[in-house]
C-alpha atoms as a PDB file:
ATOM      1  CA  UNK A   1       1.242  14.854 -19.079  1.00  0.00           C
ATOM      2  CA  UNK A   2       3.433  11.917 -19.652  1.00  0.00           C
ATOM      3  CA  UNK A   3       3.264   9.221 -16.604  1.00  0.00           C
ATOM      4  CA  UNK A   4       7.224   8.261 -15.465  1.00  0.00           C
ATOM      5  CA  UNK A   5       8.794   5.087 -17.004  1.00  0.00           C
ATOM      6  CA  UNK A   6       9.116   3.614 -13.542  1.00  0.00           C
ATOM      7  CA  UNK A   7       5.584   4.146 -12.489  1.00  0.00           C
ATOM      8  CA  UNK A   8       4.030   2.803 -15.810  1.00  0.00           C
ATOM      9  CA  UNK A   9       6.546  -0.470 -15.651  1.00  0.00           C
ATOM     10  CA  UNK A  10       5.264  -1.075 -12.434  1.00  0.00           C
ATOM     11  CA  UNK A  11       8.214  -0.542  -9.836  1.00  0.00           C
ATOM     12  CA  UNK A  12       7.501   0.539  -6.897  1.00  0.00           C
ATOM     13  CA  UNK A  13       9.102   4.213  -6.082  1.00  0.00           C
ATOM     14  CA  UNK A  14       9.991   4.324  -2.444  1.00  0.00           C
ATOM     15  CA  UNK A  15      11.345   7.614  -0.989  1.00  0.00           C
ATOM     16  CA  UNK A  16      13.145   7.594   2.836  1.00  0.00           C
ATOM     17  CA  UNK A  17      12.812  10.948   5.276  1.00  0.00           C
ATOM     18  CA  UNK A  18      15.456  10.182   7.517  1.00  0.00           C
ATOM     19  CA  UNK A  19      15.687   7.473   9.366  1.00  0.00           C
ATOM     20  CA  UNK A  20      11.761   7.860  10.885  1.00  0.00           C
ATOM     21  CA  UNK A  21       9.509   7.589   7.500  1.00  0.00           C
ATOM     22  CA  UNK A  22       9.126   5.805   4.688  1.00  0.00           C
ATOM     23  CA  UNK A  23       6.846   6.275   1.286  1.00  0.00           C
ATOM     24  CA  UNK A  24       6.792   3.673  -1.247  1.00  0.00           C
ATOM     25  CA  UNK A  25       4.615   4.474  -4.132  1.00  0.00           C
ATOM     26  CA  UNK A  26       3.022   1.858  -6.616  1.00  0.00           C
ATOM     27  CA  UNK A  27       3.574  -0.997  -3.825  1.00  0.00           C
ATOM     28  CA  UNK A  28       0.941  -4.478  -4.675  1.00  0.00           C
ATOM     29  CA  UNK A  29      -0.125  -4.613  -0.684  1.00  0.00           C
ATOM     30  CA  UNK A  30       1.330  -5.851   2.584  1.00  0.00           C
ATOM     31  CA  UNK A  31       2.758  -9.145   2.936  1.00  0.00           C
ATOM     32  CA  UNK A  32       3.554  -8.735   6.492  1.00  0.00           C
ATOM     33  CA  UNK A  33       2.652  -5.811   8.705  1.00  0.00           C
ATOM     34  CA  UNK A  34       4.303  -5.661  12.322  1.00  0.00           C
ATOM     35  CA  UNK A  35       5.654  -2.736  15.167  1.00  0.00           C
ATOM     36  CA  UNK A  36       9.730  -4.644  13.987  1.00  0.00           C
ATOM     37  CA  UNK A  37       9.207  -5.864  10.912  1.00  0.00           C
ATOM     38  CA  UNK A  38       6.920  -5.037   7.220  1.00  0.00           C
ATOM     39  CA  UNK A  39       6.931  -7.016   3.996  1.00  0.00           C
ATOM     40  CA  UNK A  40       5.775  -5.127   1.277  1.00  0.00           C
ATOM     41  CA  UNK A  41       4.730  -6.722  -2.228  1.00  0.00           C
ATOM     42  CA  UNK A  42       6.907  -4.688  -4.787  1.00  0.00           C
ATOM     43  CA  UNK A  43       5.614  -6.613  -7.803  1.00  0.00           C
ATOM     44  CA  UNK A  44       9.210  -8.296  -8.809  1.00  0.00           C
ATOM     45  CA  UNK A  45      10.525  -8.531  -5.311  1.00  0.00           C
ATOM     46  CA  UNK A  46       9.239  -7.837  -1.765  1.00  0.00           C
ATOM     47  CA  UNK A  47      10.340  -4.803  -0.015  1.00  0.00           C
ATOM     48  CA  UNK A  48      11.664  -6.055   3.742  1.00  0.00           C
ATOM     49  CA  UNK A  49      11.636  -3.320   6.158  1.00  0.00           C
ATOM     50  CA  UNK A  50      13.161  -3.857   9.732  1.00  0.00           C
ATOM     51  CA  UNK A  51      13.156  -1.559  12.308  1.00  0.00           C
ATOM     52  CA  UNK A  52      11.300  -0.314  15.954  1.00  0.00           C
ATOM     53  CA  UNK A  53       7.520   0.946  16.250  1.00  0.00           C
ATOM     54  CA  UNK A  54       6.086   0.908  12.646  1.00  0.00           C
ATOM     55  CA  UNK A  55       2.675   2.100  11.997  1.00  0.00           C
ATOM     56  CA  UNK A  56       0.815   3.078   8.960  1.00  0.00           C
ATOM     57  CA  UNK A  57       0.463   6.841   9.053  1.00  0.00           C
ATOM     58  CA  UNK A  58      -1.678   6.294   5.468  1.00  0.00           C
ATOM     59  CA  UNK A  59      -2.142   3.445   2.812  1.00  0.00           C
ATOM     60  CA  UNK A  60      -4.484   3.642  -0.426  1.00  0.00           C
ATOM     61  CA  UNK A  61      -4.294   0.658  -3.158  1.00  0.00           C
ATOM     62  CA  UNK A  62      -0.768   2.066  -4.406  1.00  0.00           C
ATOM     63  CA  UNK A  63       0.540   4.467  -1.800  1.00  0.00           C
ATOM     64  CA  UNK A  64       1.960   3.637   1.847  1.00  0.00           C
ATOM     65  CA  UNK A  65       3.200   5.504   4.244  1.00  0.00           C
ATOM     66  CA  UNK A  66       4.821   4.155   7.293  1.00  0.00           C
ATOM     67  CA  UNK A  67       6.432   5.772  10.350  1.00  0.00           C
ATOM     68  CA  UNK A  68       8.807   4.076  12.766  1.00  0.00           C
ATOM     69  CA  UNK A  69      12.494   4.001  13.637  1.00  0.00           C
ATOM     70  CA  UNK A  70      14.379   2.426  10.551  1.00  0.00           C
ATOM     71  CA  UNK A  71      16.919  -0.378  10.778  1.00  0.00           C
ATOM     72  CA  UNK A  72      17.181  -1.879   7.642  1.00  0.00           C
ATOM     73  CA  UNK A  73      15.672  -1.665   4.498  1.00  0.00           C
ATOM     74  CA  UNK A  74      15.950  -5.339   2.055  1.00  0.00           C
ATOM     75  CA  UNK A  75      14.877  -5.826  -1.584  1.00  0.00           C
ATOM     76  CA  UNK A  76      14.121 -10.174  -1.413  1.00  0.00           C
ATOM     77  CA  UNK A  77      14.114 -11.278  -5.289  1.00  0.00           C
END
């Protein structure tokens, strides 16, 4: 089984359901964690969510899963 070019390069792979959930796979941690605001360490740039009542719905050492309304979604370089 070969492993994804993305995924072995070490960007993140972030997936959006809606406007309510977001999944970002391969993330470095959590800058930032707030219920309006999350800053996520992408490796080459941080991953700036804004939006209304975040909360982790699941997080392991490369996988995150958060739920809340979303607003805005910023790659900072």
């Amino acid at each position: 089984m070969d492993i994804p070019a993305d995924l072995a390069a070490g960007v993140p792979k972030i997936v959006i359901h809606g406007y309510r959930e977001i999944y970002i796979e391969n993330h470095q941690g959590l800058l930032e964690y707030g219920t309006r605001e999350v800053h996520v360490n992408g490796g080459e740039a941080v991953l700036k969510l804004s939006g209304e009542g975040f909360h982790i719905r699941a997080m392991t050492a490369s996988e995150l899963r958060l739920e809340g309304l979303i607003f805005r979604v910023e790659f900072i370089f």
